[in-house]
C-alpha atoms as a PDB file:
ATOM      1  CA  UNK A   1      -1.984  13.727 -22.321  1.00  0.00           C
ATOM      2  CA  UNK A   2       1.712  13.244 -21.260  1.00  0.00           C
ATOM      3  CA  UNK A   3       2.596  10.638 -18.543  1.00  0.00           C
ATOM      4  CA  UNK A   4       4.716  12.961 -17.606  1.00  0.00           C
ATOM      5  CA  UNK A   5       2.273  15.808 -17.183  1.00  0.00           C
ATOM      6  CA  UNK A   6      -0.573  12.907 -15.602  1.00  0.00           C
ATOM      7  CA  UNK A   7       2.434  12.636 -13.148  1.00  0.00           C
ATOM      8  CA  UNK A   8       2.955  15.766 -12.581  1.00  0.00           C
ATOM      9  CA  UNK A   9      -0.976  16.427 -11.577  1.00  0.00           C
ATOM     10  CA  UNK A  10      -1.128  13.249  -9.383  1.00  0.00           C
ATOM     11  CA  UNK A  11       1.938  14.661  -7.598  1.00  0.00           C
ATOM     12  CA  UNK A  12       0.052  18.034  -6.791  1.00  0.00           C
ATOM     13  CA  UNK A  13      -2.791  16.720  -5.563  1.00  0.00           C
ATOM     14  CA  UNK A  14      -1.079  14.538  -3.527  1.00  0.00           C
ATOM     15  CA  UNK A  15       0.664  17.017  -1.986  1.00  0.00           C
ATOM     16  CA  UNK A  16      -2.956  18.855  -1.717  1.00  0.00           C
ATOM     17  CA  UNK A  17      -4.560  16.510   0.268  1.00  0.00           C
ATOM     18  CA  UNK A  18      -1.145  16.305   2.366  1.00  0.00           C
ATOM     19  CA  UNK A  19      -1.342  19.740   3.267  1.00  0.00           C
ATOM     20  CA  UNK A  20      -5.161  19.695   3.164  1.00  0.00           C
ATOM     21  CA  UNK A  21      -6.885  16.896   4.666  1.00  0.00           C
ATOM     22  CA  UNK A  22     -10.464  18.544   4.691  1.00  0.00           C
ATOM     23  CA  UNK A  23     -10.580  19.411   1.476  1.00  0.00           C
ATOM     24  CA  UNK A  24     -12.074  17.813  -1.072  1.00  0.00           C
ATOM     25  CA  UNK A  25     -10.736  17.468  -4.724  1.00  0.00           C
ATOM     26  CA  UNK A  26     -11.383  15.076  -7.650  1.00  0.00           C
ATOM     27  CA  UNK A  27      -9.037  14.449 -10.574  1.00  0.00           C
ATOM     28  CA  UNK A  28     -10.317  14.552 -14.059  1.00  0.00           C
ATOM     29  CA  UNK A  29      -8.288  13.161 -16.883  1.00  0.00           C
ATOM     30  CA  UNK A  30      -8.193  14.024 -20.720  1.00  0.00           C
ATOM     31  CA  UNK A  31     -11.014  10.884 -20.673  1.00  0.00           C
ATOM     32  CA  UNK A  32     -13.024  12.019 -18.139  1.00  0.00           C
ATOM     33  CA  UNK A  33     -13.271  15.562 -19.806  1.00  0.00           C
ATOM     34  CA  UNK A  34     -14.096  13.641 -23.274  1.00  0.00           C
ATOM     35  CA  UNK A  35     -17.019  11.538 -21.552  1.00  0.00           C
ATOM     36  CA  UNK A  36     -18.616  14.351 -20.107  1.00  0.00           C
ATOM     37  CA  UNK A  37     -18.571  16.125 -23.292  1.00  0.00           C
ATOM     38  CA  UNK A  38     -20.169  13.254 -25.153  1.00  0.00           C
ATOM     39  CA  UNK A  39     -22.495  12.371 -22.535  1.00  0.00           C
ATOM     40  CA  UNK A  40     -23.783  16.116 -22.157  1.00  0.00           C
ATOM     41  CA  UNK A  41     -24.227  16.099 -25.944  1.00  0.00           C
ATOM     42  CA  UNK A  42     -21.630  18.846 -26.820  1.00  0.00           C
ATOM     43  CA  UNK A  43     -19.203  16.738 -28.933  1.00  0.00           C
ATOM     44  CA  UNK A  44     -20.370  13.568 -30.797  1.00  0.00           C
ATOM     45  CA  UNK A  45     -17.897  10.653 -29.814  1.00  0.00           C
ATOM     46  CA  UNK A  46     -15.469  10.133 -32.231  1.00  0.00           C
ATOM     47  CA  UNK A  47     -14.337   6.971 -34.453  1.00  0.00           C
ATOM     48  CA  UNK A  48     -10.666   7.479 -34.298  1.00  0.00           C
ATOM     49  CA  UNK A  49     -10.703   8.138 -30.592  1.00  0.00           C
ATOM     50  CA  UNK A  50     -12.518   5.095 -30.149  1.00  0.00           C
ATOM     51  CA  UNK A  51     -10.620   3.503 -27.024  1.00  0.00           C
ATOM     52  CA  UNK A  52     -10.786   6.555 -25.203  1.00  0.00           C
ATOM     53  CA  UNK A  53     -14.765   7.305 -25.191  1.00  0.00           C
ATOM     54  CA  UNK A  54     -16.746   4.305 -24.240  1.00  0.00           C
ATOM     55  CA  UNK A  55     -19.588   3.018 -24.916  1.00  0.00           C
ATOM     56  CA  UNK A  56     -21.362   3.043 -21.455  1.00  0.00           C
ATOM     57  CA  UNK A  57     -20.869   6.054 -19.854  1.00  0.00           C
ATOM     58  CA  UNK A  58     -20.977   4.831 -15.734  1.00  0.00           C
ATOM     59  CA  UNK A  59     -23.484   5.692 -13.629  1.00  0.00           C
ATOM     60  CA  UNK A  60     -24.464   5.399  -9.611  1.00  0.00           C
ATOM     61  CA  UNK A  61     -23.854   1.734  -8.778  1.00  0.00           C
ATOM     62  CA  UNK A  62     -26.640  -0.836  -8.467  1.00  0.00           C
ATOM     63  CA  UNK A  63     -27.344  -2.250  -4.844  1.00  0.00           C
ATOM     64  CA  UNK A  64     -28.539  -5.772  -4.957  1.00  0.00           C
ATOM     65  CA  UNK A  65     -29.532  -7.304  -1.987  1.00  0.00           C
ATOM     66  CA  UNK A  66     -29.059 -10.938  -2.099  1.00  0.00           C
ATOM     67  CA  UNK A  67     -30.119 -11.769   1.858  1.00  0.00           C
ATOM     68  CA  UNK A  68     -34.095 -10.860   0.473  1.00  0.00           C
ATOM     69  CA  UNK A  69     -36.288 -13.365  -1.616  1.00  0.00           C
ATOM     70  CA  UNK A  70     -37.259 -12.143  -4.807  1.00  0.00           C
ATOM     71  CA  UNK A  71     -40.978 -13.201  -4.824  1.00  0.00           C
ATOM     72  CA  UNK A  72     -41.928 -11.822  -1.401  1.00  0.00           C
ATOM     73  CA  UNK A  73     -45.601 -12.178  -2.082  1.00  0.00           C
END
């Protein structure tokens, strides 16, 4: 996608949640749309867009809690 046009998005939403505070909106990129469609099965990844779908899709993040013992027993 165009920097330009990536611009031009950011700009909107900004203005958005300017006008908007309560609502709630989420930005999804040319990337974004490509890992969902590879990680939902509907498009295999491809080679020569290598860089662009990863290898690891993200999940939740992992709590650790490092104040507990780990053999509490």
């Amino acid at each position: 996608m165009s920097q330009k046009l990536v611009t031009k998005k950011n700009r909107k939403v900004k203005r958005l949640r300017t006008l908007y505070p309560d609502v709630r909106c989420k930005v999804f990129y040319q990337r974004d749309y490509l890992h969902l469609l590879v990680k939902y099965g509907l498009e295999e990844p491809d080679a020569s867009v290598d860089h662009v779908v990863p290898t690891r899709i993200p999940g939740p993040p992992v709590v650790l809690d490092l104040g507990q013992e780990a053999d509490a027993s």
